[in-house]
Protein backbone atom coordinates (compact mmCIF):
# COMPACT_ATOMS: atom_id res chain seq x y z
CA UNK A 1 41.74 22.37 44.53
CA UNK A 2 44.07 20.20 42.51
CA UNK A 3 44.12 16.27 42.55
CA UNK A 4 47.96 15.64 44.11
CA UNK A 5 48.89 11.85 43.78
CA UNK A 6 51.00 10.20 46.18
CA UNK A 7 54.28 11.94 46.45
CA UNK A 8 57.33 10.20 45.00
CA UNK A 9 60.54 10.84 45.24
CA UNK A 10 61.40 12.92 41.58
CA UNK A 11 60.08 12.81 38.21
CA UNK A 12 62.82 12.47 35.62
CA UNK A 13 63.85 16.05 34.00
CA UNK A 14 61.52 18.38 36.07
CA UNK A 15 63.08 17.23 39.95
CA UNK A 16 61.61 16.81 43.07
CA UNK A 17 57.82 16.42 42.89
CA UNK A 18 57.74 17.76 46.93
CA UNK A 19 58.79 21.11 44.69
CA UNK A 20 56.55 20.79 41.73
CA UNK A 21 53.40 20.00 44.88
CA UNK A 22 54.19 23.20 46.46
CA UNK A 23 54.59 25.31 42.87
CA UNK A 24 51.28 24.09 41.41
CA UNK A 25 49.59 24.18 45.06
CA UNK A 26 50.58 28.15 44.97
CA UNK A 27 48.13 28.50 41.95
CA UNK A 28 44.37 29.45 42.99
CA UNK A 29 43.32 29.26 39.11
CA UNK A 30 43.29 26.91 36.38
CA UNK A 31 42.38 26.63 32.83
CA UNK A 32 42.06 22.99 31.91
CA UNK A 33 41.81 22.05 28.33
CA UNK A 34 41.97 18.43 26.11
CA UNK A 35 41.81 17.60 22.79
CA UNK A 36 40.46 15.04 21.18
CA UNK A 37 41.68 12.95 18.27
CA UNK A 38 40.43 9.98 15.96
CA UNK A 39 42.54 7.45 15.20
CA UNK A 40 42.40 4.76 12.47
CA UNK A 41 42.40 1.97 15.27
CA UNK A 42 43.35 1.81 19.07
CA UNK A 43 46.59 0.86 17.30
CA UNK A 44 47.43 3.45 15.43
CA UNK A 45 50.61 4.88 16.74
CA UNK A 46 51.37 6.97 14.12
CA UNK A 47 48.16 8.60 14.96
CA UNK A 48 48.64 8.94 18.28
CA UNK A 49 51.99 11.05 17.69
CA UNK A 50 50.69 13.30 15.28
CA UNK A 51 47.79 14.29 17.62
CA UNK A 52 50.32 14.97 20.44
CA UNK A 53 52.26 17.17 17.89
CA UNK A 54 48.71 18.71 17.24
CA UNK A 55 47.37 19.22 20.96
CA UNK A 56 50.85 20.98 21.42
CA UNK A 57 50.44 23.04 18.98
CA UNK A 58 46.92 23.71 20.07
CA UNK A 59 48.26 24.27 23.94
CA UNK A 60 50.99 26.81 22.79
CA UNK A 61 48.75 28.93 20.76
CA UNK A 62 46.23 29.08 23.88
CA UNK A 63 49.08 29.72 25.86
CA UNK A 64 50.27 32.70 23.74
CA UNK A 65 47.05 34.34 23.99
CA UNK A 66 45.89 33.42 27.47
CA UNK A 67 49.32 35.47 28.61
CA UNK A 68 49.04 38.32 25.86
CA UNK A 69 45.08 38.96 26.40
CA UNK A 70 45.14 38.48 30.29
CA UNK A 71 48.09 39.77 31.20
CA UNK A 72 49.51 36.76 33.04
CA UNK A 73 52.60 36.33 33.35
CA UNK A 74 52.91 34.52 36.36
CA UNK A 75 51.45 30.85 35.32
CA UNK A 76 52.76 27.39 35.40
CA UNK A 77 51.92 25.64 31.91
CA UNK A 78 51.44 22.05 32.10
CA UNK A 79 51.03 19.78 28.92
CA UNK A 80 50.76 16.31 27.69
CA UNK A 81 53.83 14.13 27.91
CA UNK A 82 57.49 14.91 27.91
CA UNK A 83 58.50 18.27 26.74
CA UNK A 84 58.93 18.55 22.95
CA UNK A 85 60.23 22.04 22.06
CA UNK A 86 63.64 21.49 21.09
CA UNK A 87 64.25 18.53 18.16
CA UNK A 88 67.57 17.08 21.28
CA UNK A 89 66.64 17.76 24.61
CA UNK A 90 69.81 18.33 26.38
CA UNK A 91 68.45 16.55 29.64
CA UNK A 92 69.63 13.84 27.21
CA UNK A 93 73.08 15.25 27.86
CA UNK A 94 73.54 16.31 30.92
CA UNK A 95 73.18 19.75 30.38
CA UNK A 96 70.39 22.41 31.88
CA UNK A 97 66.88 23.08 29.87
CA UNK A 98 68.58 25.92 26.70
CA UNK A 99 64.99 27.64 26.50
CA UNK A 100 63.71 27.30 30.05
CA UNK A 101 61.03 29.85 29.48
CA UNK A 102 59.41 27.35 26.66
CA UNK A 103 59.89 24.19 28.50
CA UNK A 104 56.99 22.12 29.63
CA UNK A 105 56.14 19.87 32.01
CA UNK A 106 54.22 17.53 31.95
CA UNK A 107 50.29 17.47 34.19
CA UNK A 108 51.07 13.86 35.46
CA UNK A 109 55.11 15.06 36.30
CA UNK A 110 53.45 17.73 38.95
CA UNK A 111 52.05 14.27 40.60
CA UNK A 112 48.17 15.60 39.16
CA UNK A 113 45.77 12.82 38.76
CA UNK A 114 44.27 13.62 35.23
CA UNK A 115 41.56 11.19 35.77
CA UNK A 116 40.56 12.31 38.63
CA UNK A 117 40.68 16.55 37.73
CA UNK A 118 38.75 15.85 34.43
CA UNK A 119 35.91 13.75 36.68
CA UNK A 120 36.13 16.53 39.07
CA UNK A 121 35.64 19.38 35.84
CA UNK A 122 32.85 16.73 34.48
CA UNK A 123 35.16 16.40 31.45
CA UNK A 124 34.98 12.57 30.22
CA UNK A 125 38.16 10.92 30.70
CA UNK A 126 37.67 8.44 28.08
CA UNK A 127 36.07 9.73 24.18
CA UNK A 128 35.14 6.84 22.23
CA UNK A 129 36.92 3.97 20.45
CA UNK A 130 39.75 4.92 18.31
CA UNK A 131 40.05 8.20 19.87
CA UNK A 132 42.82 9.71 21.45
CA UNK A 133 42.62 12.74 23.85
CA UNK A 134 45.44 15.10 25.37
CA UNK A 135 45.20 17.06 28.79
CA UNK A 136 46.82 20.24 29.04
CA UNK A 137 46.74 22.97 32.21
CA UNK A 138 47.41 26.42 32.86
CA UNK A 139 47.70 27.35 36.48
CA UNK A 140 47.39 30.77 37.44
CA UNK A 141 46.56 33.44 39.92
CA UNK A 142 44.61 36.35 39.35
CA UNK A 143 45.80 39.45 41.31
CA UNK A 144 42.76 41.14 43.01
């Protein structure tokens, strides 16, 4: 069961969250993962960017070998923030997604609640002081 916030009307680069609902409500499965991060201080932007960079990182390669050793194809990869995979997005210019297949969106774009899907997991929300921690979520369905 996934945590659906209130629908609103779109969510900028990924369209109509009525059709991201009814693509992540097709999934039966999910693998939820976060990473964690210390920082120098709740400040610490700099910090905070290179642990997104990180987590991504992290996400891809367990995306790479969730698909190669399971044989799934058919999944709906969700990350942490706006989609970083090319250096210019061309959203930025009007134009459609170049590597469609390598995009990501974004858990919170699909209208999840991440705080409440990590309470309902009984994965903390919140690590510490001067932490930093990234959600990521591969939906799936295992053919029986």
């Amino acid at each position: 069961m996934w945590i659906i916030q209130q629908e609103l009307d779109v969510s900028p680069a990924v369209g109509s969250i009525s059709v991201l609902k009814n693509k992540v409500l097709s999934f039966k499965q999910g693998l939820l993962l976060q990473t964690v991060h210390e920082l120098k201080s709740s400040f610490d932007w700099k910090g905070m960017m290179s642990a997104a960079i990180s987590h991504t990182a992290i996400f891809r390669s367990i995306l790479g070998s969730f698909e190669k050793n399971h044989h799934l194809n058919n999944n709906l990869p969700l990350n942490a923030g706006p989609c970083t995979f090319c250096a210019q997005c061309t959203f930025l210019e009007g134009e459609p997604c170049r590597f469609p297949d390598q995009a990501l969106f974004s858990v919170e774009a699909c209208g999840i609640d991440v705080m409440a899907l990590e309470k309902t997991c009984g994965m903390p929300y919140y690590n510490g002081k001067n932490t930093v921690s990234y959600v990521g979520l591969i939906l799936f369905n295992v053919d029986e």
